[in-house]
N, C-alpha and C. Protein backbone atom coordinates (compact mmCIF):
# COMPACT_ATOMS: atom_id res chain seq x y z
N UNK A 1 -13.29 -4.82 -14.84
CA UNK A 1 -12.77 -5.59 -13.72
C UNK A 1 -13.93 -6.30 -13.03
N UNK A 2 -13.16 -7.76 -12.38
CA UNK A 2 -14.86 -8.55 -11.73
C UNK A 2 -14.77 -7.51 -9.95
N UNK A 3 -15.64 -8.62 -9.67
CA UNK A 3 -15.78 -8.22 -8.14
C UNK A 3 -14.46 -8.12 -7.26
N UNK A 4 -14.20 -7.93 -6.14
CA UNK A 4 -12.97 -8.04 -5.72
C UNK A 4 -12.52 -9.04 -4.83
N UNK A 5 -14.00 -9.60 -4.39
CA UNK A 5 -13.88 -10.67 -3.52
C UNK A 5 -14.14 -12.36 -4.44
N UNK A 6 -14.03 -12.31 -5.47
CA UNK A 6 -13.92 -13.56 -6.40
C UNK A 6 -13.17 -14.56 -5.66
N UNK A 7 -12.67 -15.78 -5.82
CA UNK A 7 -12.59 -16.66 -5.60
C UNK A 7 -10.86 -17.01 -6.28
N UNK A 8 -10.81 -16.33 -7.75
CA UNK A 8 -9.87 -16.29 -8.26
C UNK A 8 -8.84 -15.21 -7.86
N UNK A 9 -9.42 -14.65 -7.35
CA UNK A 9 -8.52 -13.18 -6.50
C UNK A 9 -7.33 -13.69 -5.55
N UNK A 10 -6.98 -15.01 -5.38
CA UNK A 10 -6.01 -15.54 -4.50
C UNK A 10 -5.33 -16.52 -5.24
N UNK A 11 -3.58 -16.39 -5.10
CA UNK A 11 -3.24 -17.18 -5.67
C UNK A 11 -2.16 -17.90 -4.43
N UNK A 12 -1.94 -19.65 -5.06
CA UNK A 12 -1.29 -20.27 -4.12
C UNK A 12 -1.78 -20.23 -2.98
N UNK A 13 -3.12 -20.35 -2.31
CA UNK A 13 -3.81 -20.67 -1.15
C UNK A 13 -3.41 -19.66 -0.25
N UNK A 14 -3.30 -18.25 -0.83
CA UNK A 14 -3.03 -16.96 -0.23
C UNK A 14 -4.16 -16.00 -0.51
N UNK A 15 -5.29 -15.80 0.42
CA UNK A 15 -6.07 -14.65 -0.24
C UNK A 15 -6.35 -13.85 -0.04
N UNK A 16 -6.11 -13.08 -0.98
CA UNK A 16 -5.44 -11.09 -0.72
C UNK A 16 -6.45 -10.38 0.70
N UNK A 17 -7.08 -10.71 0.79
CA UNK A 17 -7.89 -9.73 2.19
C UNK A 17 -7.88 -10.62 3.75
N UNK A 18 -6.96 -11.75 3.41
CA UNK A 18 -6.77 -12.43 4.75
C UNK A 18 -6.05 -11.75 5.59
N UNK A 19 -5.87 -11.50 6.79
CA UNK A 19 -4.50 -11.24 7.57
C UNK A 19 -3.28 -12.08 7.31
N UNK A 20 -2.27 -11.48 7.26
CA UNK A 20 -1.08 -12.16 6.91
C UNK A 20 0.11 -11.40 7.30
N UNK A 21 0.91 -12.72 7.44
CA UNK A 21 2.75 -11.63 7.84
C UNK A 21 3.57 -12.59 7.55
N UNK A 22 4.48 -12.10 7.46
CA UNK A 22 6.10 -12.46 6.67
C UNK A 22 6.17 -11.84 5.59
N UNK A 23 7.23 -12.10 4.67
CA UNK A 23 7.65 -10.76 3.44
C UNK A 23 6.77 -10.56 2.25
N UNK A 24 6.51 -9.30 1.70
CA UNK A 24 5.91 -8.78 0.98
C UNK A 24 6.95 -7.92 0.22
N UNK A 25 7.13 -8.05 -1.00
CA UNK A 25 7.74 -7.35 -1.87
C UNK A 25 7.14 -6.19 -3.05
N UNK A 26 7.27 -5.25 -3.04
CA UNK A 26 7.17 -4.54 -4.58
C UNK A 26 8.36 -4.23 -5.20
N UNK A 27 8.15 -5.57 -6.24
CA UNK A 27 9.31 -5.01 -7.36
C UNK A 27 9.77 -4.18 -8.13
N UNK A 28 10.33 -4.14 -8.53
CA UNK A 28 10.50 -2.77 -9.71
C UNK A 28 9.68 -3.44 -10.77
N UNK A 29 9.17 -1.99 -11.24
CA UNK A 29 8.66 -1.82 -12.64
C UNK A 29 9.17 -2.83 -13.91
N UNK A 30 7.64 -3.87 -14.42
CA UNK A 30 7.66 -4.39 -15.44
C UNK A 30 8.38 -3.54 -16.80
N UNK A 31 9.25 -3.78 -17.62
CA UNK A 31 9.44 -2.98 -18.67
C UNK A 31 8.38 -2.60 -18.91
N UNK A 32 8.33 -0.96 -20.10
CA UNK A 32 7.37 -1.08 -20.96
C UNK A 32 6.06 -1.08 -19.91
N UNK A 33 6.06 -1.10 -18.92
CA UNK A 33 4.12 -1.25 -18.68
C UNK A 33 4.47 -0.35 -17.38
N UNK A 34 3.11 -0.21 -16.79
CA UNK A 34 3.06 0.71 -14.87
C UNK A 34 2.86 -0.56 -14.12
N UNK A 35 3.03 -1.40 -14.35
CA UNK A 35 3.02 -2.70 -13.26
C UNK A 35 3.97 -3.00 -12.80
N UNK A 36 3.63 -2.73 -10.79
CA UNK A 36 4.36 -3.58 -10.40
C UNK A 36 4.38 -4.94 -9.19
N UNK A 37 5.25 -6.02 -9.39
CA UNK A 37 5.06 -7.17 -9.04
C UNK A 37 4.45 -7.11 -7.32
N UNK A 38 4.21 -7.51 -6.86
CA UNK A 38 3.83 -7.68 -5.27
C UNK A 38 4.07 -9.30 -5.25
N UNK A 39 5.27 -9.93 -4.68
CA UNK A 39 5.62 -10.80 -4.50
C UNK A 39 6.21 -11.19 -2.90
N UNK A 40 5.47 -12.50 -2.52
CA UNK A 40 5.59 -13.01 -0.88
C UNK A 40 7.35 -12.84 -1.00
N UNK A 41 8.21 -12.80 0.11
CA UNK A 41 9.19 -13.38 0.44
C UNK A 41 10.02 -14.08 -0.12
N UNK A 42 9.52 -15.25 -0.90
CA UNK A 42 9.74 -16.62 -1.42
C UNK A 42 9.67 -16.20 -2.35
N UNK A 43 9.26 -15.32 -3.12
CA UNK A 43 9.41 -14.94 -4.68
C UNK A 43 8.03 -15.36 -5.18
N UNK A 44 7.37 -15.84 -4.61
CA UNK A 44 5.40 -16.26 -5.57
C UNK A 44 4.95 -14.92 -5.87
N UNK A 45 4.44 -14.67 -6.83
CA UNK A 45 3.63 -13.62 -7.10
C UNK A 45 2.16 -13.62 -6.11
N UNK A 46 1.89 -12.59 -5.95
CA UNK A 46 0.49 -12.73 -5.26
C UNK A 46 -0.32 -11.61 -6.18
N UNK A 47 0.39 -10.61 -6.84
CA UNK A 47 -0.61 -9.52 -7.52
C UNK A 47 0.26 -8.49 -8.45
N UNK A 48 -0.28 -7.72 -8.24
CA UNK A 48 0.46 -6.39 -8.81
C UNK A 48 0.04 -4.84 -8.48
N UNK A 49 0.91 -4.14 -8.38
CA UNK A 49 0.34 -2.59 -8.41
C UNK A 49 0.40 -1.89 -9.52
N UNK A 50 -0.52 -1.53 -10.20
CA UNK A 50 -0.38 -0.50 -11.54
C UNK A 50 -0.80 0.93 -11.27
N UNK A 51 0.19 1.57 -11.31
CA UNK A 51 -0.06 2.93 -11.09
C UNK A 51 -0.33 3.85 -12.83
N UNK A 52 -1.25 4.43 -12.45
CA UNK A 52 -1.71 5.53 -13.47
C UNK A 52 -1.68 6.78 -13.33
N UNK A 53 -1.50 7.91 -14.55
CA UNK A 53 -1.44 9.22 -14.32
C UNK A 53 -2.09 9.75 -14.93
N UNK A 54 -3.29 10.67 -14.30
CA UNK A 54 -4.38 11.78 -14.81
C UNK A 54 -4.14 13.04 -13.98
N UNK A 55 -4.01 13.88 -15.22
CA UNK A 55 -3.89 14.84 -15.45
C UNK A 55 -2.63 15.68 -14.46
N UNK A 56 -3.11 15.72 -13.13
CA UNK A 56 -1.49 16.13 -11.84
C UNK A 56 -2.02 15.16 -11.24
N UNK A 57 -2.36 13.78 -11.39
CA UNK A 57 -2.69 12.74 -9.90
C UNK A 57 -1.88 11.45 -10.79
N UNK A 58 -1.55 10.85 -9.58
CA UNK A 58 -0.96 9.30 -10.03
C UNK A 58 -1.89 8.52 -9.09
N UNK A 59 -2.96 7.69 -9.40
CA UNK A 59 -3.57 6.50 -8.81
C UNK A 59 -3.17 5.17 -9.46
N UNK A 60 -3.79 4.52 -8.14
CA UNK A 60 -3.22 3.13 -8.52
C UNK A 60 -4.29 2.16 -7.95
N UNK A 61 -3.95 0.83 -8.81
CA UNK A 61 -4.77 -0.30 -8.57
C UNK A 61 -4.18 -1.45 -8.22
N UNK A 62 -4.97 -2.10 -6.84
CA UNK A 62 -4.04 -3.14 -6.55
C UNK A 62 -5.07 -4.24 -7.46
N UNK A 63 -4.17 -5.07 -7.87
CA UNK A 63 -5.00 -6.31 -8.48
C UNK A 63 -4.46 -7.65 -8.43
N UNK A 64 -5.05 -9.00 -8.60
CA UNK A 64 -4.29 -9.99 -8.65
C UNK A 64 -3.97 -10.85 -9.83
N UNK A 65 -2.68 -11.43 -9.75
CA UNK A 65 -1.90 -11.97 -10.09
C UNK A 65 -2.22 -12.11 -12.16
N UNK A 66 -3.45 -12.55 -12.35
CA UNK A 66 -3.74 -12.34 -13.35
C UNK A 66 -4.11 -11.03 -13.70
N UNK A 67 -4.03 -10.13 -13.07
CA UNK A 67 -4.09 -8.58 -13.54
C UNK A 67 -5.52 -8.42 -14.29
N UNK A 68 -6.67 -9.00 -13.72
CA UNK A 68 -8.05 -9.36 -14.65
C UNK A 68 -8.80 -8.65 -13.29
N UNK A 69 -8.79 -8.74 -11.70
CA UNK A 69 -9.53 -8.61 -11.01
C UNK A 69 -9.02 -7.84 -9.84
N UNK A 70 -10.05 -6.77 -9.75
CA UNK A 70 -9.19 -5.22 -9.00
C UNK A 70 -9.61 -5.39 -7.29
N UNK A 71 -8.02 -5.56 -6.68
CA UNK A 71 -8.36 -5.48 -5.60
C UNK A 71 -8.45 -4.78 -4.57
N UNK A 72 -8.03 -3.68 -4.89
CA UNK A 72 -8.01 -1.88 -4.95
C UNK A 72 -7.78 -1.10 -5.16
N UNK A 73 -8.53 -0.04 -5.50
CA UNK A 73 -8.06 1.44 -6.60
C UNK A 73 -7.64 2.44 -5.06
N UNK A 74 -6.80 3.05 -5.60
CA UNK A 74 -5.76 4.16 -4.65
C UNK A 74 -5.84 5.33 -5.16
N UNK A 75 -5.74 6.32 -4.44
CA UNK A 75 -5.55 7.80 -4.98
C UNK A 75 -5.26 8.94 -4.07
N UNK A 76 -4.81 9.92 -3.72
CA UNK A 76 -5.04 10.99 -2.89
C UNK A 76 -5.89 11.60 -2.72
N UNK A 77 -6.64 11.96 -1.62
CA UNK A 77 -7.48 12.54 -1.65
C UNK A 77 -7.89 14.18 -0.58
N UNK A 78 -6.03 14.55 -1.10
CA UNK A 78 -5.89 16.02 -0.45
C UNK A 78 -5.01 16.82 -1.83
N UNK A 79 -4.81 17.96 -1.64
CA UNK A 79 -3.97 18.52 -2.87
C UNK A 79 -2.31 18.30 -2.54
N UNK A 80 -2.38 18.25 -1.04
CA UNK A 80 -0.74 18.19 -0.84
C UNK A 80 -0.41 16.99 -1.14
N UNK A 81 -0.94 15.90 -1.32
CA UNK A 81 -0.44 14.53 -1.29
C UNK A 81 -0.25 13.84 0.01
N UNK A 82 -1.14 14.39 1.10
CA UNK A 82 -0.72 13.71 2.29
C UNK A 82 -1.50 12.77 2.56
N UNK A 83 -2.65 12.78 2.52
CA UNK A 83 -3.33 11.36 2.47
C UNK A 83 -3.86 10.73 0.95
N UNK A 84 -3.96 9.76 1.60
CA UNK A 84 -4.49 8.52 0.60
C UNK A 84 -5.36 7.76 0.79
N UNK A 85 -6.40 7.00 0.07
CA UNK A 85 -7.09 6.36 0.26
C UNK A 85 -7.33 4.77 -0.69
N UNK A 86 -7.72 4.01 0.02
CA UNK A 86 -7.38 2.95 -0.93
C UNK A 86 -8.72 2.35 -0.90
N UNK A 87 -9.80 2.06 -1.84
CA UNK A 87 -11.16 0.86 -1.62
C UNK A 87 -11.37 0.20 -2.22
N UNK A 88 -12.14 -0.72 -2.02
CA UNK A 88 -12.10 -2.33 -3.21
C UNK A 88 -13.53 -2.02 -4.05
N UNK A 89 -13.85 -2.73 -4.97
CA UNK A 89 -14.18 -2.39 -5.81
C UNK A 89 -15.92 -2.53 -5.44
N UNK A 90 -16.29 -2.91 -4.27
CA UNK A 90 -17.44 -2.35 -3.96
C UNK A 90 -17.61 -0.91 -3.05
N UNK A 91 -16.64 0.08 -3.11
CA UNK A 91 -16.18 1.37 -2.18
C UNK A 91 -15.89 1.18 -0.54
N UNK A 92 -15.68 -0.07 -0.40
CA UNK A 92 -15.32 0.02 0.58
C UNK A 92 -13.96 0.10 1.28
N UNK A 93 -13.61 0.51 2.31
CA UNK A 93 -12.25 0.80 2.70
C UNK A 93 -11.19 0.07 2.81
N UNK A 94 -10.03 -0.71 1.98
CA UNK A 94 -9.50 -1.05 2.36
C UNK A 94 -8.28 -0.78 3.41
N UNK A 95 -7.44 0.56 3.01
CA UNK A 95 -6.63 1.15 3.72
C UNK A 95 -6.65 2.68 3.73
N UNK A 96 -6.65 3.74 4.44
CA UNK A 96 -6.39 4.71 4.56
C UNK A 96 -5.10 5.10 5.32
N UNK A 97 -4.05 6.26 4.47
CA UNK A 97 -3.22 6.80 5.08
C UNK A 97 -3.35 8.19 4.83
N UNK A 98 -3.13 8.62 6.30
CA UNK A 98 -3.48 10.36 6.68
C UNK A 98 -1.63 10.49 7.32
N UNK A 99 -1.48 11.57 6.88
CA UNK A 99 0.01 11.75 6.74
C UNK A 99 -0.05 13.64 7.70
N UNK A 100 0.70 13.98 8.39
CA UNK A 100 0.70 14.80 9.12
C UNK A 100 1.34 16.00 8.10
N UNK A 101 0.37 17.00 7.99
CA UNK A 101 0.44 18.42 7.08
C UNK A 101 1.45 19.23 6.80
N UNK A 102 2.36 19.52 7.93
CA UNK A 102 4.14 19.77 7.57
C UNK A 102 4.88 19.19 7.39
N UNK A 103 4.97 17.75 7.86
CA UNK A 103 5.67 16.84 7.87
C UNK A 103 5.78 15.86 6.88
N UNK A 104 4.62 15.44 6.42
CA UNK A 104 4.14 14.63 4.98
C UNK A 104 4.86 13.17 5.90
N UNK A 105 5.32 11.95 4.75
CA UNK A 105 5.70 10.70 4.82
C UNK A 105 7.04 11.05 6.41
N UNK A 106 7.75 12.28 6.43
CA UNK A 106 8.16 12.25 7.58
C UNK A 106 8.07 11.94 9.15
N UNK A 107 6.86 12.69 9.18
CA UNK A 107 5.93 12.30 10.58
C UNK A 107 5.30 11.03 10.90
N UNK A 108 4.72 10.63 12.24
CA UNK A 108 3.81 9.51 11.92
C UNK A 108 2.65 9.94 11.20
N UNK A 109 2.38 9.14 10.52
CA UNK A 109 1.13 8.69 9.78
C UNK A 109 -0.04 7.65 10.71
N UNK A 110 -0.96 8.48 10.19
CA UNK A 110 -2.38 7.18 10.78
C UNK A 110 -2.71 6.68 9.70
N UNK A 111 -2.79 5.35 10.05
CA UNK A 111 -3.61 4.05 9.03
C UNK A 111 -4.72 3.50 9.59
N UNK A 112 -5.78 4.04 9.04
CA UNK A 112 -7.23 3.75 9.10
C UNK A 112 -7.44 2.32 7.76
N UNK A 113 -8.21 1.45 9.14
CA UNK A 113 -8.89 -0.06 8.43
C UNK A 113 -9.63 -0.31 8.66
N UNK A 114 -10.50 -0.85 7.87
CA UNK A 114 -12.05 -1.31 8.04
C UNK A 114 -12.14 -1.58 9.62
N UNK A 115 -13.23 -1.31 10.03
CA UNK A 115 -13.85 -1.28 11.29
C UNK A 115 -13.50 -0.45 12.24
N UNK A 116 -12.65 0.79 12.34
CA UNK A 116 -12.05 1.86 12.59
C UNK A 116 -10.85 1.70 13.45
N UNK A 117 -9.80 0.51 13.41
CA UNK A 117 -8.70 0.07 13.37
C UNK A 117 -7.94 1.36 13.22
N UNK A 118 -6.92 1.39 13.58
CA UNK A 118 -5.73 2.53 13.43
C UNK A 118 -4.13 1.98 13.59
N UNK A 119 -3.64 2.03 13.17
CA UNK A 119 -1.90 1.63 13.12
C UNK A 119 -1.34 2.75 12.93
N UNK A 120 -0.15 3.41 13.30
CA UNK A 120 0.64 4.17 12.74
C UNK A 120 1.65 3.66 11.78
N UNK A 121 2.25 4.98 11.38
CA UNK A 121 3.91 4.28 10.32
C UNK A 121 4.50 5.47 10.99
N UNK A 122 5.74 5.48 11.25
CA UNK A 122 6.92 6.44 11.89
C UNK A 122 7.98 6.15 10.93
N UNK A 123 8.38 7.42 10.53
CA UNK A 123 9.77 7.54 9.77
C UNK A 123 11.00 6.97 10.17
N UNK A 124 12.00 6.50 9.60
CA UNK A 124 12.76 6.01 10.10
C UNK A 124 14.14 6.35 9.34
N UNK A 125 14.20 7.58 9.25
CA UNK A 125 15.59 8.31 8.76
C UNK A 125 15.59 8.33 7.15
N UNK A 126 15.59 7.19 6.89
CA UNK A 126 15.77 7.05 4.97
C UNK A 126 14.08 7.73 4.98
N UNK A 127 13.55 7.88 3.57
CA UNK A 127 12.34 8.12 3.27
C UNK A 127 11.84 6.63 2.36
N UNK A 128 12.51 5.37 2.40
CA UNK A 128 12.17 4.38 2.17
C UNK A 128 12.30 3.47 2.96
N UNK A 129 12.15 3.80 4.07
CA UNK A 129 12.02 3.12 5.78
C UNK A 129 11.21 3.64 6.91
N UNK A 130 9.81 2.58 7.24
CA UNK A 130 9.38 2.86 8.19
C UNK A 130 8.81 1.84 9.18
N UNK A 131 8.25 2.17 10.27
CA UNK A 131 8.15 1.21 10.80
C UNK A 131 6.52 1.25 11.13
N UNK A 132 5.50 -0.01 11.21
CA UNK A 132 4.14 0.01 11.37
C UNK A 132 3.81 -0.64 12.58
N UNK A 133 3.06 0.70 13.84
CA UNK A 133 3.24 0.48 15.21
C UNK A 133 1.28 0.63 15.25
N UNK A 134 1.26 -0.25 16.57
CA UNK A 134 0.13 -0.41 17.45
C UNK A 134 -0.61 0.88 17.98
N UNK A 135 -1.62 1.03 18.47
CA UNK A 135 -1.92 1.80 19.05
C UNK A 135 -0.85 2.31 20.89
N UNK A 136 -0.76 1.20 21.05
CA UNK A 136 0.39 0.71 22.29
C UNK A 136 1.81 1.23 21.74
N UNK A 137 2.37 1.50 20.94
CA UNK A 137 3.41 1.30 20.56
C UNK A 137 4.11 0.29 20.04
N UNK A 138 3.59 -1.30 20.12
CA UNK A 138 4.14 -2.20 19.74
C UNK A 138 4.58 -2.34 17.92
N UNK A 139 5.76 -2.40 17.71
CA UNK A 139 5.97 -2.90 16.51
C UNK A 139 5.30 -3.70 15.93
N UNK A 140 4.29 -3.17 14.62
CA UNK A 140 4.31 -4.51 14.18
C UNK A 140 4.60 -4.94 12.45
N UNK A 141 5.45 -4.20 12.28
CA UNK A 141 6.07 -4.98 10.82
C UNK A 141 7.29 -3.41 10.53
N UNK A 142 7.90 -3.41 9.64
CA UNK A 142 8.84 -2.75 8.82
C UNK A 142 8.68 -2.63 7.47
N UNK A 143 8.36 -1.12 6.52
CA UNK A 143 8.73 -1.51 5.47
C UNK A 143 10.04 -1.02 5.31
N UNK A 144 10.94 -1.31 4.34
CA UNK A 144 11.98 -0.78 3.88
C UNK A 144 12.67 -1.43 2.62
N UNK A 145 12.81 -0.12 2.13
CA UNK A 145 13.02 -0.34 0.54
C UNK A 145 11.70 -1.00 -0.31
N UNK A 146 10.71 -0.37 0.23
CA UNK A 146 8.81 -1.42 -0.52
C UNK A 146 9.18 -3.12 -0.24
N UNK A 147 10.04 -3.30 0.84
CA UNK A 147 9.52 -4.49 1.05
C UNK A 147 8.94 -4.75 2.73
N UNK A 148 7.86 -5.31 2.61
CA UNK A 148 7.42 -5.67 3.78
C UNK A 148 8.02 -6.69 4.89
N UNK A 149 8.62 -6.33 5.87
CA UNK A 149 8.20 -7.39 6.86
C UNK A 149 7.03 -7.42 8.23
N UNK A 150 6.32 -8.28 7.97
CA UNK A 150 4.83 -7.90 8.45
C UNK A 150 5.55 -9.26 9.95
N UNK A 151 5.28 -8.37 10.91
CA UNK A 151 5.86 -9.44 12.60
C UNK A 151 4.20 -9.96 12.80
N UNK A 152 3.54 -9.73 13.00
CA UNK A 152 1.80 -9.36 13.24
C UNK A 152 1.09 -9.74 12.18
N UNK A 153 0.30 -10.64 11.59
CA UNK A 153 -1.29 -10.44 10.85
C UNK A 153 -2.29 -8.57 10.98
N UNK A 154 -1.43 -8.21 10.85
CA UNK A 154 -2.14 -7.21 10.78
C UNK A 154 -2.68 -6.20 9.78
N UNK A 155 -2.14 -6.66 8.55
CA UNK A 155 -2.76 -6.17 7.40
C UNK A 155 -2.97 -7.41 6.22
N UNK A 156 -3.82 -7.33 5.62
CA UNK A 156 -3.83 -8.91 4.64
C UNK A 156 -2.87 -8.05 3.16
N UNK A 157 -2.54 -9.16 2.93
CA UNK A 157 -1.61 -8.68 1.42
C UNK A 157 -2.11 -7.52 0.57
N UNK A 158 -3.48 -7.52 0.75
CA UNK A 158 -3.96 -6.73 -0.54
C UNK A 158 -3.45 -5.03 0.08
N UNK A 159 -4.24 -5.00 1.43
CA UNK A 159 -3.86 -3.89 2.70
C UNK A 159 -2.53 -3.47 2.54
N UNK A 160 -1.18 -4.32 2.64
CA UNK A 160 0.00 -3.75 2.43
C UNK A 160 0.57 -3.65 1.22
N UNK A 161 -0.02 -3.80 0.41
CA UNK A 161 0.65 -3.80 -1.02
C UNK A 161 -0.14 -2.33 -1.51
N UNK A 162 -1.59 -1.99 -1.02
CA UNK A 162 -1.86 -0.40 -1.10
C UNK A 162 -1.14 0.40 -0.11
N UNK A 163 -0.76 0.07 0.89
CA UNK A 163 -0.17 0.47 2.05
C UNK A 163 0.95 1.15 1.35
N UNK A 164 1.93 0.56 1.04
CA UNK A 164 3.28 0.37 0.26
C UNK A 164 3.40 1.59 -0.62
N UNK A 165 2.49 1.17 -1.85
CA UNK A 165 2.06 2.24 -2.91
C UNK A 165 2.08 4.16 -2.04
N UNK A 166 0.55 3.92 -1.43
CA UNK A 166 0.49 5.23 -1.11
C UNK A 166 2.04 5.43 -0.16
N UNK A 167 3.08 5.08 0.50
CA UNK A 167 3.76 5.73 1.69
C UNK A 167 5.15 6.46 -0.15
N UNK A 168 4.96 5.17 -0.60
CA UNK A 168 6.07 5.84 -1.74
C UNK A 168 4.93 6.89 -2.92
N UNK A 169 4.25 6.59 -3.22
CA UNK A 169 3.36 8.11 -4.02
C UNK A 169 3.76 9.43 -2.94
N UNK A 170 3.48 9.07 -1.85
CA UNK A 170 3.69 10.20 -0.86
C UNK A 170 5.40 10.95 -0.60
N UNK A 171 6.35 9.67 -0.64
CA UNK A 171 7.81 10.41 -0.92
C UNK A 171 7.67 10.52 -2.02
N UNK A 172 7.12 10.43 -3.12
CA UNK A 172 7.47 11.22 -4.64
C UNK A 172 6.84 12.29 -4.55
N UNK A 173 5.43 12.35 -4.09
CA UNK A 173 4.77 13.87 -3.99
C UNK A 173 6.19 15.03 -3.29
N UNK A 174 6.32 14.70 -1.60
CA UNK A 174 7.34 15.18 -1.20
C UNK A 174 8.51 15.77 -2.06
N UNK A 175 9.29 14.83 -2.70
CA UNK A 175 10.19 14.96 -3.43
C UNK A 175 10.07 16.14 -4.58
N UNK A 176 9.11 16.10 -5.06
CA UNK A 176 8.48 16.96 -6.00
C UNK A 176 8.32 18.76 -5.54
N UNK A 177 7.43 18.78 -4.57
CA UNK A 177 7.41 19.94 -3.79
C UNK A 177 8.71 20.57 -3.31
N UNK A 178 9.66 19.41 -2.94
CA UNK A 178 10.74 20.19 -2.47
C UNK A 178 11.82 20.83 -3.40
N UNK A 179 11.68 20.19 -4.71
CA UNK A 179 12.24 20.63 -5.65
C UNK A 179 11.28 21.67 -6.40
N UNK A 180 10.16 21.52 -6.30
CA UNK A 180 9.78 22.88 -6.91
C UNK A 180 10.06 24.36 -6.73
């Protein structure tokens, strides 16, 4: 994989580590492959998420559009599955989610961003609905059903499309445990 900050890393005059808002999609699964689409609103592709599985871990890589240049690798980095961590391909932070220890994807969650930024996510009844609040409380976007609506610039595409990934790795971890 090249650098992460390339030039080619943006497609359609969108580039993945800008701030940005309006819709963000993760599609379902490409046949046949672990890719999946991350597409604006409007249907443009902007990237993809490919999730991988070693050994009991599922990580994932956000990358763009040509699937040639990594715009961040994801993984857990607790045994319960409650947090996650996401960095670009020089280790630096793109997104962190810390998920509360009984509660998992239920509770709020803290989202740690470069420069020690914090957002929460609060559950919102389904386990594929939440909402991404301010330090204030202010709303500022919804996911539901892995699609984004971002009200705020407050995460750039690449940010919510790892965002996305880890809150659903985290209801499958969940899901898993509770059936065990």
């Amino acid at each position: 994989m090249t650098a992460a900050r390339s030039p080619a890393a943006h497609s359609g005059g969108m580039h993945p580590y800008a701030p940005f808002h309006g819709g963000l999609v993760l599609a379902e699964r490409l046949p046949g492959t672990a890719a999946y689409p991350v597409q604006l609103g409007d249907g443009r592709l902007v990237g993809y998420v490919r999730t991988e599985t070693k050994l009991f871990t599922r990580n994932f890589h956000v990358v763009d559009p040509s699937q040639r240049i990594q715009l961040g690798y994801g993984s857990r980095y607790d045994t319960r599955g409650w947090g996650y961590r996401t960095v670009t391909a020089r280790n630096e932070l793109l997104v962190g989610l810390e998920m509360p220890v009984f509660r998992g994807p239920r509770g709020q969650s803290r989202v740690h961003l470069p420069g020690g930024r914090v957002l929460y996510t609060n559950h919102l009844g389904s386990l594929r609905t939440f909402e991404l609040v301010d330090a204030l409380g202010a709303v500022q976007g919804r996911l539901d059903g892995w699609a984004w609506h971002l009200y705020a610039p407050v995460l750039s595409i690449a940010q919510a499309a790892a965002l996305a990934q880890s809150l659903k790795q985290a209801v499958q971890a969940q899901r898993r445990s509770t059936y065990s």
